[in-house]
PDB file of N, CA and C in Angstrom:
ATOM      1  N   UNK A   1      77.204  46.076  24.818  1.00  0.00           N
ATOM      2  CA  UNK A   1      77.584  47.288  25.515  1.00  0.00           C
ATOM      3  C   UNK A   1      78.880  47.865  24.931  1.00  0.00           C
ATOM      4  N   UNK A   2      79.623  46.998  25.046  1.00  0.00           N
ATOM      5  CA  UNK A   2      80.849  47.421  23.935  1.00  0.00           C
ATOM      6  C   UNK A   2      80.720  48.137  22.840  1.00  0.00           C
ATOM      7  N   UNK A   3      79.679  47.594  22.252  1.00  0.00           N
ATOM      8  CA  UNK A   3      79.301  48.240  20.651  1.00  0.00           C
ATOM      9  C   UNK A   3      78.938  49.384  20.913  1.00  0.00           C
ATOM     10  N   UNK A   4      77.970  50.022  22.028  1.00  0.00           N
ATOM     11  CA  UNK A   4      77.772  51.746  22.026  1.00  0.00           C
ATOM     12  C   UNK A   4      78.943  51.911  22.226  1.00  0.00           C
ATOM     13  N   UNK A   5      79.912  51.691  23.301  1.00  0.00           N
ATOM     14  CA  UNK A   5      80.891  52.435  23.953  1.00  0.00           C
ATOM     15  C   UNK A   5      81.731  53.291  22.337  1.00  0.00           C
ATOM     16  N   UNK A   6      82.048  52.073  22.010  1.00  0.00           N
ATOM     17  CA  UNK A   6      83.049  52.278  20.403  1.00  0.00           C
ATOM     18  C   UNK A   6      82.271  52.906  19.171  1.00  0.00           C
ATOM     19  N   UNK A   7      80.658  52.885  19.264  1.00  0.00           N
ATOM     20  CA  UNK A   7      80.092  53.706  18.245  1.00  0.00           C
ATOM     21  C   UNK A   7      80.266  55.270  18.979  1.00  0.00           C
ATOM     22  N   UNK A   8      79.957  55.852  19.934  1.00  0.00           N
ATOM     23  CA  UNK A   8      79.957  56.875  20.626  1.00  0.00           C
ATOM     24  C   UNK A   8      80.880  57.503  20.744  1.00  0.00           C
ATOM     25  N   UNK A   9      82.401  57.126  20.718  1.00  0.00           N
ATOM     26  CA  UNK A   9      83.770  57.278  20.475  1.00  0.00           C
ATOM     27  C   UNK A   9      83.919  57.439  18.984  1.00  0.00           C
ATOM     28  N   UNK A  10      83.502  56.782  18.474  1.00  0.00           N
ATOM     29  CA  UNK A  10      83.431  57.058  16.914  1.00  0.00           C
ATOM     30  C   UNK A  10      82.915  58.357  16.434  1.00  0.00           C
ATOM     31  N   UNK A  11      81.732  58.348  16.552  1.00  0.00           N
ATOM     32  CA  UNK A  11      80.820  59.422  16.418  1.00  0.00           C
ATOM     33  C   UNK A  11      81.324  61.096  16.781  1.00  0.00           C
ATOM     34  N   UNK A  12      82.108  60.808  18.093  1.00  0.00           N
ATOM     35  CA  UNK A  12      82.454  61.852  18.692  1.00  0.00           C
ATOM     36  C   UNK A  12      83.571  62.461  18.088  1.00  0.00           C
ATOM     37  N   UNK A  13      84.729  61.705  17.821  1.00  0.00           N
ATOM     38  CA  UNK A  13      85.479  61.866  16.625  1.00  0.00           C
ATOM     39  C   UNK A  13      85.611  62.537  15.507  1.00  0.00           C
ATOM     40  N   UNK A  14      84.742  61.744  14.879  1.00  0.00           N
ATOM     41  CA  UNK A  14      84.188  62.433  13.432  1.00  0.00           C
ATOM     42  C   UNK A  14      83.423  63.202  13.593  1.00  0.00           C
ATOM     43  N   UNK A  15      82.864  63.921  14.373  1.00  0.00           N
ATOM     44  CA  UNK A  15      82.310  64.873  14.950  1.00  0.00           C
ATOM     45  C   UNK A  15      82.806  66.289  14.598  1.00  0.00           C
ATOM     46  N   UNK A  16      84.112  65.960  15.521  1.00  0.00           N
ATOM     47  CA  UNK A  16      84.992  66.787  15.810  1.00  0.00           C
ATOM     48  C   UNK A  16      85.980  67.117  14.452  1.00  0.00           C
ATOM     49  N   UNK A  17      86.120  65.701  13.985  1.00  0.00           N
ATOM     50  CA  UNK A  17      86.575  66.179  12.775  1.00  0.00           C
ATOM     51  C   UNK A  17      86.382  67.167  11.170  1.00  0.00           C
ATOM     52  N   UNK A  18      84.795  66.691  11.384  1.00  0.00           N
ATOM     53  CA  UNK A  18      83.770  67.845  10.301  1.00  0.00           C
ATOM     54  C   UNK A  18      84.096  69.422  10.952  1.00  0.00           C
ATOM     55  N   UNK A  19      84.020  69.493  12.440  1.00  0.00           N
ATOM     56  CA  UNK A  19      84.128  71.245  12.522  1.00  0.00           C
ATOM     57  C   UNK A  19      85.532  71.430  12.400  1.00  0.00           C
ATOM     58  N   UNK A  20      86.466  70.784  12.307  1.00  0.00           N
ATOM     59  CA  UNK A  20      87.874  71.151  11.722  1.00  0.00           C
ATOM     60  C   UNK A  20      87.627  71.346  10.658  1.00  0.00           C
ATOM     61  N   UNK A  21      87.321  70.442   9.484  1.00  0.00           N
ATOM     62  CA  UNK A  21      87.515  70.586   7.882  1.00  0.00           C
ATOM     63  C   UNK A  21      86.346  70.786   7.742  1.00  0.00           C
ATOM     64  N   UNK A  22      86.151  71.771   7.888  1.00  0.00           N
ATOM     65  CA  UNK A  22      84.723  72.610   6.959  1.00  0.00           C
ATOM     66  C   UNK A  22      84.485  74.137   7.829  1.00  0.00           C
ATOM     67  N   UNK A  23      83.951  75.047   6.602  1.00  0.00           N
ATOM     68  CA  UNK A  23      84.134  76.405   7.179  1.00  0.00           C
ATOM     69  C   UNK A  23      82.982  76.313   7.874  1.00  0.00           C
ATOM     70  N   UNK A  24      83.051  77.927   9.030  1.00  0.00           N
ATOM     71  CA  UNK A  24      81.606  77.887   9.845  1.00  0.00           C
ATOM     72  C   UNK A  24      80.374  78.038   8.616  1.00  0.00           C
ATOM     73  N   UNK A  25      80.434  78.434   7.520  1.00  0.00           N
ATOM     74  CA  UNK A  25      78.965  78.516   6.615  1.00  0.00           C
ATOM     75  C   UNK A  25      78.830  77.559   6.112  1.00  0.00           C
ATOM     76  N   UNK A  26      79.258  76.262   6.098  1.00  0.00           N
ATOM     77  CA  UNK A  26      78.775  74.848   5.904  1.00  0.00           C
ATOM     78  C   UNK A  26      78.784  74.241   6.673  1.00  0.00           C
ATOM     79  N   UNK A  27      79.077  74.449   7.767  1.00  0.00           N
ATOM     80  CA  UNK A  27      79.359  73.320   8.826  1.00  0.00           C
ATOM     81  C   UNK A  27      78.045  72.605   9.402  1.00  0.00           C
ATOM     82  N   UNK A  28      77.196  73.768   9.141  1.00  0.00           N
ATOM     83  CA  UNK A  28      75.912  73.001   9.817  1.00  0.00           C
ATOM     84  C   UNK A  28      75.107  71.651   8.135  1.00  0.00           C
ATOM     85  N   UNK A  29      75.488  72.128   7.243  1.00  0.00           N
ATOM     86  CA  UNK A  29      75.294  71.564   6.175  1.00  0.00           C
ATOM     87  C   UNK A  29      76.279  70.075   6.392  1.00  0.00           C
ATOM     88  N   UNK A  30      77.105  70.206   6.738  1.00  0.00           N
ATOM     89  CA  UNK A  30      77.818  68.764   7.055  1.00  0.00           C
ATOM     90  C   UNK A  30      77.689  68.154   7.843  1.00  0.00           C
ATOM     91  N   UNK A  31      76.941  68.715   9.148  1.00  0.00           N
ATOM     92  CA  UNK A  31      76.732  67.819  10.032  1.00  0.00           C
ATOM     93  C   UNK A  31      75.278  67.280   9.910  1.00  0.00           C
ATOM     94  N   UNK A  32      74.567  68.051   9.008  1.00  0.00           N
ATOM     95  CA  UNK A  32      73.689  67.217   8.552  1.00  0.00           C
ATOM     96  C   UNK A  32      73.861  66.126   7.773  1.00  0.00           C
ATOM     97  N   UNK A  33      74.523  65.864   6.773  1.00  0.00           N
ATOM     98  CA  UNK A  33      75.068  65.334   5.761  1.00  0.00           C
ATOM     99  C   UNK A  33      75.201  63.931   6.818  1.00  0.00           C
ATOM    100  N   UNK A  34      76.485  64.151   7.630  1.00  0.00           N
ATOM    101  CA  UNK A  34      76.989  63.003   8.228  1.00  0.00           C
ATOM    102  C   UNK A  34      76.088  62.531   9.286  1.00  0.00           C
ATOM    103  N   UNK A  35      74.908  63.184  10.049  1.00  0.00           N
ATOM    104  CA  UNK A  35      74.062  62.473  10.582  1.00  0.00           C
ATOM    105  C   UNK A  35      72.760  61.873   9.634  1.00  0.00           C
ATOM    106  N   UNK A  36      73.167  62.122   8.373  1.00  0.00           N
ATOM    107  CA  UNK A  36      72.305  61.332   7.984  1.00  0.00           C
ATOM    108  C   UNK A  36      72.971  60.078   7.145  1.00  0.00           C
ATOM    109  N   UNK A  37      74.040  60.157   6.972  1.00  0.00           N
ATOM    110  CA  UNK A  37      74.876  59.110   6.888  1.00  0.00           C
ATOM    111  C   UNK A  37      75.260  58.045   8.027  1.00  0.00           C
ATOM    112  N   UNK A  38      75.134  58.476   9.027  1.00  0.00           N
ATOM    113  CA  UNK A  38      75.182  57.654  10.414  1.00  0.00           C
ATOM    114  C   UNK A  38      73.990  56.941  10.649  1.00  0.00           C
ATOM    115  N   UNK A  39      73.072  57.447  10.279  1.00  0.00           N
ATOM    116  CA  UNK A  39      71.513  56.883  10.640  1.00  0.00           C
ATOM    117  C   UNK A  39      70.960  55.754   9.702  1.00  0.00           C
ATOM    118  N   UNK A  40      71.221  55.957   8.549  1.00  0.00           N
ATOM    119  CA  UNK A  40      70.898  55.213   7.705  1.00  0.00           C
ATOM    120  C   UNK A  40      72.267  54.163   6.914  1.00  0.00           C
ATOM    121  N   UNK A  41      73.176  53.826   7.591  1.00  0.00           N
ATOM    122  CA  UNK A  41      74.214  53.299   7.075  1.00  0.00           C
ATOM    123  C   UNK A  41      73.939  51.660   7.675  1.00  0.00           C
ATOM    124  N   UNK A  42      73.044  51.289   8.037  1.00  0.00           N
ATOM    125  CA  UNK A  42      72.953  50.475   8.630  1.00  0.00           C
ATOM    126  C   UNK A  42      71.930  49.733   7.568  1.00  0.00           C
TER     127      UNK A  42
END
C-alpha cells in the first residue's frame, strides 16, 4: 500500500513538472512520452 501511495505522489509531481518545462504545443507530446515511460519502465 505504501508503494501506490509514493508511486502516485511521484507521478503527480512529474506530472506537474512536464507542464512547467514544456510549451503548450508539445506538452501533449510529453505527456505522452512520459506515460509511456512510466508504463513500461518496469
Amino acid at each position: 500500500m505504501l508503494w501506490g501511495i509514493i508511486m502516485s505522489i511521484h507521478e503527480t509531481i512529474l506530472t506537474a513538472a512536464i507542464a512547467d518545462i514544456t510549451t503548450k504545443d508539445i506538452r501533449g507530446r510529453a505527456y505522452g512520452i512520459f506515460t509511456l515511460y512510466m508504463e513500461y519502465q518496469c
